[in-house]
C-alpha atoms as a PDB file:
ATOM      1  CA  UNK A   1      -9.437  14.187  29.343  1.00  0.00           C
ATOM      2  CA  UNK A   2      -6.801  11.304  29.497  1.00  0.00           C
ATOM      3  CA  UNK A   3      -4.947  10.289  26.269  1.00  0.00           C
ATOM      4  CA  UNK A   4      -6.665   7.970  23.432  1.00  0.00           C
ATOM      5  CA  UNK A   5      -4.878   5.081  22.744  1.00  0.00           C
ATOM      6  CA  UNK A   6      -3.734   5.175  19.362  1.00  0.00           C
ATOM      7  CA  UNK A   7      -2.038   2.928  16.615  1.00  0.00           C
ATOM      8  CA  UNK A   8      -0.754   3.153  12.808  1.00  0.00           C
ATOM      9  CA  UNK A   9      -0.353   0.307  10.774  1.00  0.00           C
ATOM     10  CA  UNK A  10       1.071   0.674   7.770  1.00  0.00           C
ATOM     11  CA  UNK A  11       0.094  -1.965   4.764  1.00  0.00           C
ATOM     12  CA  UNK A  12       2.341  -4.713   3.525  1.00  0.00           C
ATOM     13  CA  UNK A  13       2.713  -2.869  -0.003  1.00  0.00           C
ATOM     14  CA  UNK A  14       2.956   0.468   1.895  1.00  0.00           C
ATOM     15  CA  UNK A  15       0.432   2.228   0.076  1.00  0.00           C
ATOM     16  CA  UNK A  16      -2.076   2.745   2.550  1.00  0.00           C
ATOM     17  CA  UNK A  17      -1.937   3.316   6.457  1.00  0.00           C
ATOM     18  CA  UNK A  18      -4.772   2.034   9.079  1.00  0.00           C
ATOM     19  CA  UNK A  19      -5.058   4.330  12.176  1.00  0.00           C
ATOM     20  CA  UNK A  20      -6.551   3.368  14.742  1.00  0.00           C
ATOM     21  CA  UNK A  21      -7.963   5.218  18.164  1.00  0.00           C
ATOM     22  CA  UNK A  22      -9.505   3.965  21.251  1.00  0.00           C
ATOM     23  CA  UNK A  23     -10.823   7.092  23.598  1.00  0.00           C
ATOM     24  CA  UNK A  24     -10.856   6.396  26.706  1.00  0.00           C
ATOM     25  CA  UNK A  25     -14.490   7.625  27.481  1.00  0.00           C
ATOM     26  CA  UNK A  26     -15.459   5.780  24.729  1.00  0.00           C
ATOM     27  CA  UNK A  27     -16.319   2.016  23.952  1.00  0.00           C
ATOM     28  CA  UNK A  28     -15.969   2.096  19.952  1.00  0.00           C
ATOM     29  CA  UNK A  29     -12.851   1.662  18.200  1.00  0.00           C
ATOM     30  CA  UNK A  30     -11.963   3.929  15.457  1.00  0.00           C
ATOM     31  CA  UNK A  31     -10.411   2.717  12.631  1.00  0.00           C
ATOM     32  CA  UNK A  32      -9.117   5.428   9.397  1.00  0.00           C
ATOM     33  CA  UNK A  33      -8.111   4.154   6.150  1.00  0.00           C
ATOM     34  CA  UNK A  34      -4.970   6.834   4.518  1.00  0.00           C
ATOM     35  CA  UNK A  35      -3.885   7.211   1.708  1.00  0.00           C
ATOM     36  CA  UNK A  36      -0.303   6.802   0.390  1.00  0.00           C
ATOM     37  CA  UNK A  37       2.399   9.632   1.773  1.00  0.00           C
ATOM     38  CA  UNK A  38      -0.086  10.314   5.166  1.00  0.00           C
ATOM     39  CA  UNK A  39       2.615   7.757   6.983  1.00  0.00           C
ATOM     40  CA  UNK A  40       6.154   8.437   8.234  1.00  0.00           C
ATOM     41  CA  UNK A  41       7.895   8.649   4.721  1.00  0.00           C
ATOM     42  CA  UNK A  42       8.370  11.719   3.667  1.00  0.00           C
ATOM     43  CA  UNK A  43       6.385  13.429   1.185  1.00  0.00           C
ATOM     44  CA  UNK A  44       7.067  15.733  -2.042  1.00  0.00           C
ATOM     45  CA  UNK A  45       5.717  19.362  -1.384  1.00  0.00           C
ATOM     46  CA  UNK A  46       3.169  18.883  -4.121  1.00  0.00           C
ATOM     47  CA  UNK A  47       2.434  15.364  -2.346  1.00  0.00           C
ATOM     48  CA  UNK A  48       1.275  17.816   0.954  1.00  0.00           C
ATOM     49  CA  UNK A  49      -0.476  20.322  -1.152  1.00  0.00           C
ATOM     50  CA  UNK A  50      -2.681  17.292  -2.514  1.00  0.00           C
ATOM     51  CA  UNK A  51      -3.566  16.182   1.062  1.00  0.00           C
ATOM     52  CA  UNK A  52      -4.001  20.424   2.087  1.00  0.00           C
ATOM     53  CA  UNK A  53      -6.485  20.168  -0.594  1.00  0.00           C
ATOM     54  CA  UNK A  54      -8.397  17.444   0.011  1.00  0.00           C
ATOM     55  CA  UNK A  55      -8.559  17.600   3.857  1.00  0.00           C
ATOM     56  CA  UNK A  56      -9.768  21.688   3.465  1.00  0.00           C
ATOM     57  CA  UNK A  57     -12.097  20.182   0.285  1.00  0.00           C
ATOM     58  CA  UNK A  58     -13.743  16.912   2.357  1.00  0.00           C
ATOM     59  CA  UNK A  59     -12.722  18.112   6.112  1.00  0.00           C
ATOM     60  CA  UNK A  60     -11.566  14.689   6.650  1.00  0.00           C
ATOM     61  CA  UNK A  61      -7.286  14.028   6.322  1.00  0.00           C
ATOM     62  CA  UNK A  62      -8.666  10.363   5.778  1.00  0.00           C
ATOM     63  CA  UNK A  63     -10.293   8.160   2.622  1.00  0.00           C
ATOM     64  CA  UNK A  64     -12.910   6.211   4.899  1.00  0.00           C
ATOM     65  CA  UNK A  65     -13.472   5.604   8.851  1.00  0.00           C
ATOM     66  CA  UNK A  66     -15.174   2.964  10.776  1.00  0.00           C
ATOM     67  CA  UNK A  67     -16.209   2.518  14.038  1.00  0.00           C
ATOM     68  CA  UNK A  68     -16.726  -0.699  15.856  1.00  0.00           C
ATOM     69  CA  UNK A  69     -19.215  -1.483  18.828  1.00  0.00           C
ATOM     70  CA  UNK A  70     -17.930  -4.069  21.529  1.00  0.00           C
ATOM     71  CA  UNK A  71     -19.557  -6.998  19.852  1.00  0.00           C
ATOM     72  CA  UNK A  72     -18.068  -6.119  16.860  1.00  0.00           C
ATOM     73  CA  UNK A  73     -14.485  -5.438  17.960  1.00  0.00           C
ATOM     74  CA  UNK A  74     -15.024  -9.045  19.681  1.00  0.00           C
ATOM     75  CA  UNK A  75     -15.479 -10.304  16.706  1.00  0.00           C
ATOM     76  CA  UNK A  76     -12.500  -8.703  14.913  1.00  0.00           C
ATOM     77  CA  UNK A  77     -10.320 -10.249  17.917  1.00  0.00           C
ATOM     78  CA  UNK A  78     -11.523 -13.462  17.302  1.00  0.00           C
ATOM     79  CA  UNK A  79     -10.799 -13.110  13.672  1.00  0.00           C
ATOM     80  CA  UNK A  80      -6.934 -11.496  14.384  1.00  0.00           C
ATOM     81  CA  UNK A  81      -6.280 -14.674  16.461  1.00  0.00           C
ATOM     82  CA  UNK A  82      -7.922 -17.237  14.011  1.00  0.00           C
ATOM     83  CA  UNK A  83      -5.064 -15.887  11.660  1.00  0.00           C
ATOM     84  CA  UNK A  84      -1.868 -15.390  13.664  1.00  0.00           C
ATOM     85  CA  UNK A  85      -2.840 -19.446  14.794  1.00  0.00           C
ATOM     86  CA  UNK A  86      -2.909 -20.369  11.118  1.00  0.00           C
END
């Protein structure tokens, strides 16, 4: 299996992080919202066992996920370059 392609973004006021994962198999985009602290920066050891918890508690290291369909990652594209022209 070859390597996803994969991206994190991290948000303007740095308290969430978008990740997101093409497979290359696949035609859907992924796309997982984290939390604060689940980005580069480093994080307090009680900071880690809060994440521990909840990713053992919900199974999921992420708050919410979605996956796109090609029509809707065209759209999304068509969005993305409506507001870098702007």
């Amino acid at each position: 299996m070859s390597k996803p392609i994969e991206e994190f973004i991290v948000c303007s006021c740095s308290t969430e992080g978008l990740y997101i994962v093409k497979y290359k198999n696949e035609q859907e985009l992924y796309f997982s919202i984290f939390n604060r602290g689940l980005n580069p920066k480093k994080m307090s050891f009680l900071t880690k066992l809060r994440y521990i918890y909840n990713l053992l508690k919900t199974g999921k290291p992420f708050n919410d996920e979605m996956i796109l369909d090609q029509n809707s990652i065209k759209k999304l594209i068509v969005v993305l370059k409506r507001a870098l022209s702007k």
